[in-house]
Protein backbone atom coordinates (compact mmCIF):
# COMPACT_ATOMS: atom_id res chain seq x y z
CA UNK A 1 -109.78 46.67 23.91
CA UNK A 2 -112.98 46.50 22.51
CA UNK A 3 -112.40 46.44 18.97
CA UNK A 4 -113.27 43.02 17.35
CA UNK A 5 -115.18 41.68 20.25
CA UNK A 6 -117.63 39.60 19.41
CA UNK A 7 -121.29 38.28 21.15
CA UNK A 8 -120.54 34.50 20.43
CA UNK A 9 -117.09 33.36 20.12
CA UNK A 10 -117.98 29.72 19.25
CA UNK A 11 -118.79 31.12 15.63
CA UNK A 12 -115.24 32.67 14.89
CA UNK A 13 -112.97 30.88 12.67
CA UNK A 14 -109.47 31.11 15.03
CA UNK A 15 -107.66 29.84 11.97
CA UNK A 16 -104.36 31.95 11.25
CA UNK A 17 -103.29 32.67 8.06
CA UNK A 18 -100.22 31.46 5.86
CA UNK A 19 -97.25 33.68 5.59
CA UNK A 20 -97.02 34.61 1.85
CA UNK A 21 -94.12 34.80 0.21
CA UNK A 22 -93.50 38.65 -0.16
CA UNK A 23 -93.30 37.96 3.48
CA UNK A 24 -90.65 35.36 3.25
CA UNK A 25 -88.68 36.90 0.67
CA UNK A 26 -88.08 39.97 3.03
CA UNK A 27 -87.22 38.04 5.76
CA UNK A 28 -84.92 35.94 3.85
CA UNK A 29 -82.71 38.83 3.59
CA UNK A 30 -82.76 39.35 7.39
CA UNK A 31 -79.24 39.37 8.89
CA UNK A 32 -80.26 38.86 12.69
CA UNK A 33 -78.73 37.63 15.46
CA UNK A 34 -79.08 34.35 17.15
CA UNK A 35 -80.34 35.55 20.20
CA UNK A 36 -83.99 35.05 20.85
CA UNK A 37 -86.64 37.51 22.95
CA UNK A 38 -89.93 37.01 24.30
CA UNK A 39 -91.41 40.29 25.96
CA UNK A 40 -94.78 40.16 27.29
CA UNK A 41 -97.46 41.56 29.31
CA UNK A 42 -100.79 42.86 30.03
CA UNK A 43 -102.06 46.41 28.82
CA UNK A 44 -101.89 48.27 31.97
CA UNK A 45 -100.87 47.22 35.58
CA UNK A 46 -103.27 49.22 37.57
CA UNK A 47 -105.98 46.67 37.79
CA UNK A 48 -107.26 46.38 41.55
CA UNK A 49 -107.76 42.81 40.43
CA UNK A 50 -104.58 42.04 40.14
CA UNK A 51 -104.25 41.90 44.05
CA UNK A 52 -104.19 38.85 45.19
CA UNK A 53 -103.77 37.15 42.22
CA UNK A 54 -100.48 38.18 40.21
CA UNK A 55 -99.64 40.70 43.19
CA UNK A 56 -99.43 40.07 46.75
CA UNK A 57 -102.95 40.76 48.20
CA UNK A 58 -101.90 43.61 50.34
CA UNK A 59 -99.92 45.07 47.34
CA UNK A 60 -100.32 49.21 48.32
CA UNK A 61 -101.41 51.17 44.58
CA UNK A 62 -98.17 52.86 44.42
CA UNK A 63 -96.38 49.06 44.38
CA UNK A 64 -98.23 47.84 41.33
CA UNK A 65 -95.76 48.72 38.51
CA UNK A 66 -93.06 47.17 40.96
CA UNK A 67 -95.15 43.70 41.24
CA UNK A 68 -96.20 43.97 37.97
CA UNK A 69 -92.52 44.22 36.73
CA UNK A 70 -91.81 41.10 39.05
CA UNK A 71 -94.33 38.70 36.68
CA UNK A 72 -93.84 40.18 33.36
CA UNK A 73 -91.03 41.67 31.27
CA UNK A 74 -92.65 44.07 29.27
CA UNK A 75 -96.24 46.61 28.84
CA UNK A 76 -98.54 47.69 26.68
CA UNK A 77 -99.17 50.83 28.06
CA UNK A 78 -102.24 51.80 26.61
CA UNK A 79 -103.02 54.74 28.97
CA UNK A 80 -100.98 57.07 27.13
CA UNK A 81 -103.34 57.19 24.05
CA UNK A 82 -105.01 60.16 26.46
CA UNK A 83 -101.40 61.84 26.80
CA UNK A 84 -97.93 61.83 27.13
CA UNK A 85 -96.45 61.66 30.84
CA UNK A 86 -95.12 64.28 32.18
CA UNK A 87 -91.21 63.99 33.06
CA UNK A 88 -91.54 63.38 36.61
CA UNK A 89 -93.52 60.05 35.70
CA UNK A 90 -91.57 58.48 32.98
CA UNK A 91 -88.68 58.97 35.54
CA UNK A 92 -90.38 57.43 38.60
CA UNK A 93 -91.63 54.65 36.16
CA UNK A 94 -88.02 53.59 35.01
CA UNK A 95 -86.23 53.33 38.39
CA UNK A 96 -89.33 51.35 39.36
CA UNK A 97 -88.52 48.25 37.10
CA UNK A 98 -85.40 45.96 36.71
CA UNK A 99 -82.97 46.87 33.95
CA UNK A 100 -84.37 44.18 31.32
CA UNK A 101 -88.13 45.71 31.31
CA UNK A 102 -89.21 47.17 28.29
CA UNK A 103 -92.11 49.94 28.42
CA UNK A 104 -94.28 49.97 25.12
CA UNK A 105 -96.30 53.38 24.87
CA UNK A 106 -99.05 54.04 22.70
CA UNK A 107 -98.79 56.98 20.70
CA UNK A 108 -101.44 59.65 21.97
CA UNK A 109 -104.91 59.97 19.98
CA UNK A 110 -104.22 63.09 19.78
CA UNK A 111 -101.75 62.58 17.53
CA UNK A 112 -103.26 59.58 15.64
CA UNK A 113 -106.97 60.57 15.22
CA UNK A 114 -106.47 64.07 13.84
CA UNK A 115 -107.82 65.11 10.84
CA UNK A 116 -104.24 65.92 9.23
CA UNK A 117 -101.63 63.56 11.36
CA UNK A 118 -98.89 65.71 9.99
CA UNK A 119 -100.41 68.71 11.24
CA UNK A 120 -98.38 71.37 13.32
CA UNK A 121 -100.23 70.67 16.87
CA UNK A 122 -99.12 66.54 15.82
CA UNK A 123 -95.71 67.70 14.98
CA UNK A 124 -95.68 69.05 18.60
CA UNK A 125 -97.33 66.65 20.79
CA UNK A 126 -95.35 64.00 18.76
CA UNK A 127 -91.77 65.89 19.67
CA UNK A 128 -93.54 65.65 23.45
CA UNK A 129 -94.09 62.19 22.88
CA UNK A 130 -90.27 61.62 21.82
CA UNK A 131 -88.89 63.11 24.41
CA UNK A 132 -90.76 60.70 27.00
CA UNK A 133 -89.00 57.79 24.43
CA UNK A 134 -85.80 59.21 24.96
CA UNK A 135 -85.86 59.52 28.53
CA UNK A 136 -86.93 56.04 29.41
CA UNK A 137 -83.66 55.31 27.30
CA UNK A 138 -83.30 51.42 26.94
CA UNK A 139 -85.76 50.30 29.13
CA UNK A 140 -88.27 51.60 25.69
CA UNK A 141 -89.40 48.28 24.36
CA UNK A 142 -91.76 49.50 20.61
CA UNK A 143 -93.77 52.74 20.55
CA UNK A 144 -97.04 51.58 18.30
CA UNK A 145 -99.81 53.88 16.83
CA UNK A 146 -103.15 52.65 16.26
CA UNK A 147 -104.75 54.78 13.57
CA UNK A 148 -108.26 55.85 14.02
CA UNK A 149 -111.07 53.59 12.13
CA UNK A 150 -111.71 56.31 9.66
CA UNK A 151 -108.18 56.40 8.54
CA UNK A 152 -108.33 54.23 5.42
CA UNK A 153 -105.99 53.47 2.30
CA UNK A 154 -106.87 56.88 0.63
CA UNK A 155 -104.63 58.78 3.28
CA UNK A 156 -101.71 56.84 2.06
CA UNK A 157 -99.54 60.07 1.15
CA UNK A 158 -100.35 61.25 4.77
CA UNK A 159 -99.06 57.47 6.57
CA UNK A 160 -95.85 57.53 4.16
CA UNK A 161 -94.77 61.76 5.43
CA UNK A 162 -95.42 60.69 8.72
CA UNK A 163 -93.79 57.60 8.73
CA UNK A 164 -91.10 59.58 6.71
CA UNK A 165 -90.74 62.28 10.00
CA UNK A 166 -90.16 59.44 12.51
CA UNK A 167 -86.64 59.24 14.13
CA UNK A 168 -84.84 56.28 12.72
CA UNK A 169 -83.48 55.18 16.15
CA UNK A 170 -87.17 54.76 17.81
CA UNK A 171 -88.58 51.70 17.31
CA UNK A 172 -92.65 52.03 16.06
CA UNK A 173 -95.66 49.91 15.01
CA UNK A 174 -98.30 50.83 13.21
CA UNK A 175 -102.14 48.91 13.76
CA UNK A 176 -104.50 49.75 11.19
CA UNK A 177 -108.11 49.72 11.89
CA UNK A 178 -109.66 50.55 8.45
CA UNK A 179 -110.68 47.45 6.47
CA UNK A 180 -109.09 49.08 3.15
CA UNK A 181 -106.00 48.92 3.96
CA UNK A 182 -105.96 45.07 3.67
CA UNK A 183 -106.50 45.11 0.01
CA UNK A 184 -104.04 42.87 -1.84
CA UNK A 185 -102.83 45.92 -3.97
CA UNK A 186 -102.77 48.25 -0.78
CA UNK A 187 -101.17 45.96 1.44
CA UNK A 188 -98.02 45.94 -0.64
CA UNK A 189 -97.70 49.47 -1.02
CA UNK A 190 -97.89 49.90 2.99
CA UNK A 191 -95.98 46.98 3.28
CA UNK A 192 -92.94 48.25 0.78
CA UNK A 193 -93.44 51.22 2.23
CA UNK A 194 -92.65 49.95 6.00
CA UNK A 195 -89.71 47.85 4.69
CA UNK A 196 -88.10 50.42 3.53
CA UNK A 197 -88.64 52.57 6.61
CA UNK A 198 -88.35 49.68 9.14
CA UNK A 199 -92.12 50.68 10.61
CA UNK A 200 -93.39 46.97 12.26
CA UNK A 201 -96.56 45.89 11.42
CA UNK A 202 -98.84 45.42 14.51
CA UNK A 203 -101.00 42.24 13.74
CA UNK A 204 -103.91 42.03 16.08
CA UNK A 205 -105.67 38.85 16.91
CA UNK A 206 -109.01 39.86 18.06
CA UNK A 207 -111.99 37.28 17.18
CA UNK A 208 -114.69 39.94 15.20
CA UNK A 209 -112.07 41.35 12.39
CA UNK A 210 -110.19 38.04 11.38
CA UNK A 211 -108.59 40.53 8.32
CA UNK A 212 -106.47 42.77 10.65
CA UNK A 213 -104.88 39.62 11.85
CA UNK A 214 -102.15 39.27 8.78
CA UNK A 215 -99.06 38.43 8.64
CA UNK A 216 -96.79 41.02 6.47
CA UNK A 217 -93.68 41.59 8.74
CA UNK A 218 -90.97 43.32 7.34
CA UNK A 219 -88.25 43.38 9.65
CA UNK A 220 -87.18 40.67 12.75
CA UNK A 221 -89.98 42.36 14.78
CA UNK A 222 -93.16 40.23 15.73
CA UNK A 223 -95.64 42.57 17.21
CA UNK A 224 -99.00 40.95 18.40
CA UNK A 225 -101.40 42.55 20.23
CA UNK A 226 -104.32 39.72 21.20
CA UNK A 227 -107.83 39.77 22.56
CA UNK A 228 -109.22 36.52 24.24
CA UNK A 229 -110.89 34.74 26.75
CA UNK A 230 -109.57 32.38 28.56
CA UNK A 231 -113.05 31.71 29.73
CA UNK A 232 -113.56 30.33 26.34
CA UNK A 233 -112.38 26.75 25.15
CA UNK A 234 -110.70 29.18 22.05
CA UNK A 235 -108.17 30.42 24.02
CA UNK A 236 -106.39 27.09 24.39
CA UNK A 237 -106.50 26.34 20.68
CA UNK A 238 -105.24 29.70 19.82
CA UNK A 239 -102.18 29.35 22.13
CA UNK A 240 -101.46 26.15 20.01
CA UNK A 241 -101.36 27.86 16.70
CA UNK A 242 -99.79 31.24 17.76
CA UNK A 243 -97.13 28.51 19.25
CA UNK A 244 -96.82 26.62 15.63
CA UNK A 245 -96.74 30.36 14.14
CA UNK A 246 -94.06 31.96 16.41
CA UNK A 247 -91.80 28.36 15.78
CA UNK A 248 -92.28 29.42 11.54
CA UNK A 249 -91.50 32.84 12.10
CA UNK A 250 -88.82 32.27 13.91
CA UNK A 251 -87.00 29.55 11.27
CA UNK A 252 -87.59 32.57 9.23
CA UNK A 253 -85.35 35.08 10.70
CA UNK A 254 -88.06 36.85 13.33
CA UNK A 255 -85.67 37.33 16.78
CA UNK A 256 -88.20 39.56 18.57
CA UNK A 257 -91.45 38.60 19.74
CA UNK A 258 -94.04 40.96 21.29
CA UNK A 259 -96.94 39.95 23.13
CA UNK A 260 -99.33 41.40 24.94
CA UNK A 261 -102.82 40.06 25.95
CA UNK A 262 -105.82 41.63 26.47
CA UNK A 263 -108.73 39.82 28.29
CA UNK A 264 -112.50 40.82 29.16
CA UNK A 265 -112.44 44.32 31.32
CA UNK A 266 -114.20 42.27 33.93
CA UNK A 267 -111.76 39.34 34.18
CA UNK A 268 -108.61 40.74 33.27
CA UNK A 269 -107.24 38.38 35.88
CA UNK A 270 -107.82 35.26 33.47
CA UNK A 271 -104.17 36.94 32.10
CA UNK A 272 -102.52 34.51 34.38
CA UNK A 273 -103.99 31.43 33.51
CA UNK A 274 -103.00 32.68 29.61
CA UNK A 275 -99.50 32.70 30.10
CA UNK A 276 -98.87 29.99 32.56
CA UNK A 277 -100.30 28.11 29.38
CA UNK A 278 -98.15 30.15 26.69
CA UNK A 279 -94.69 30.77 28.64
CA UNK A 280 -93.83 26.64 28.47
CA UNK A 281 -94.38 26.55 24.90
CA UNK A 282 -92.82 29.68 24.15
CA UNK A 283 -89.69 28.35 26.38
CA UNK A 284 -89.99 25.31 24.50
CA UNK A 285 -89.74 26.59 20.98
CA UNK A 286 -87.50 29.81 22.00
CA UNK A 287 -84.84 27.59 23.89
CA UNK A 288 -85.54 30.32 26.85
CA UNK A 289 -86.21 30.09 30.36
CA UNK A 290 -88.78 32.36 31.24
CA UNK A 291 -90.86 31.30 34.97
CA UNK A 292 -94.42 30.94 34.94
CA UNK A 293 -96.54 33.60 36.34
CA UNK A 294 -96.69 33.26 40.29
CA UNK A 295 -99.79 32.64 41.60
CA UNK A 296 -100.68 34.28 45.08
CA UNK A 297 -104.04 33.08 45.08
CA UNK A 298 -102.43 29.86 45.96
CA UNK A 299 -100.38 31.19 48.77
């Protein structure tokens, strides 16, 4: 993910920002259950990195997702921005991971940077897209569409029919790229607007657009997509206060947390090192028991 990189990280202000109290009034009115989840992952599992590392060294291509699944619960999977699988895949992908995994697909470009989203060729390669949902059944963690840069506050009618044509009982997030959308005035009307449609809000941490990282949840759903370094001195102090803001959002009402990390192309690998740091806090807040990341580097 290279949106919001940045040349020189030790001149970003990591500081998150307060949850305001539109925020808290909606999820005041939350009835959720006491149950607590953390799902989390990396954005693919294909990485020939990974070998060695989070998978066994000798770890054949067509074991990855199997390994993968091993370490972490959950997936971005951002390769489907360039498609939807075809049937054959979806199918090989869920008897390939326990019954807890949850698979999060991005919604094809296709369908998010068109011209007209609601357009018939969208209508159709959404339906294809649906169908791929339905088939991975409940091993489908949150579908999430990241609208195109140029997609800004003025195309509200077009976010509110889409939003309007998507099946209740599928799960989606939307991330919005286009610095007009987080207005004061606009970001109630999307926000009312997802409320009342139960859309989640995807809030990305990434270091060069501090404004996309908001916090105007609507629903029990904490979706966070996050782009780091654990390279960088930052990453440690952002685990600290994504750990004090999960433990607020959470005496709130929030049940569901989503997180998935993106590192440097290069070092993807530093993922590890990430989450053997975040998993014991999470645990510690969560009252869950999920086992750090296993290290075969060190076997």
């Amino acid at each position: 993910m290279k949106f919001g990189q940045v040349d020189d990280m030790d001149l970003v202000d990591f500081k998150l920002p307060i949850i305001g109290e539109e925020t808290k009034t909606i999820l005041s009115n939350l009835k959720t259950p006491n149950n607590l989840s953390f799902y989390f992952g990396a954005p693919g599992w294909s990485d020939q990195k990974f070998k060695g590392l989070i998978y066994p060294a000798k770890t054949p291509a067509k074991n990855f997702l199997l390994e993968y699944s091993k370490q972490f619960n959950s997936i971005e999977v951002n390769s489907t921005r360039y498609g939807t699988p075809k049937e054959n895949v979806i199918q090989k992908w869920y008897e390939t991971v326990n019954e807890n995994f949850k698979f999060s697909m991005k919604v094809p470009q296709v369908i998010t940077h068109r011209k007209d989203i609601n357009d018939y060729t969208s209508k159709i390669k959404i339906d294809e897209f649906l169908t791929a949902i339905y088939n991975l059944g409940h091993k489908s963690g949150i579908s999430f569409a990241v609208m195109a840069k140029y997609f800004d506050a003025s195309k509200f009618e077009e976010l509110t029919l889409f939003v309007n044509s998507w099946p209740n009982d599928i799960p989606l997030a939307i991330e919005f790229r286009n610095a007009s959308w987080f207005t004061l005035d606009n970001i109630k009307k999307w926000q009312n607007l997802f409320h009342e449609k139960n859309i989640i809000p995807v809030i990305t941490d990434t270091p060069g657009r501090r404004d996309v990282t908001h916090f105007n949840l609507v629903n029990n759903h904490l979706f966070v997509r996050y782009v780091g370094d654990f390279n960088h001195p930052s990453d440690l102090l952002r685990i600290n206060l994504w750990t004090e803001k999960v433990k607020e959002f959470v005496s709130l009402g929030i049940n569901n947390v989503w997180f998935y990390v993106h590192q440097p192309g290069e070092n993807r690998e530093r993922i590890l090192s990430f989450y053997n740091t975040l998993i014991p806090n999470m645990n510690k807040i969560l009252n869950i028991n999920i086992p750090l990341l296993k290290n075969y580097s060190l076997s």
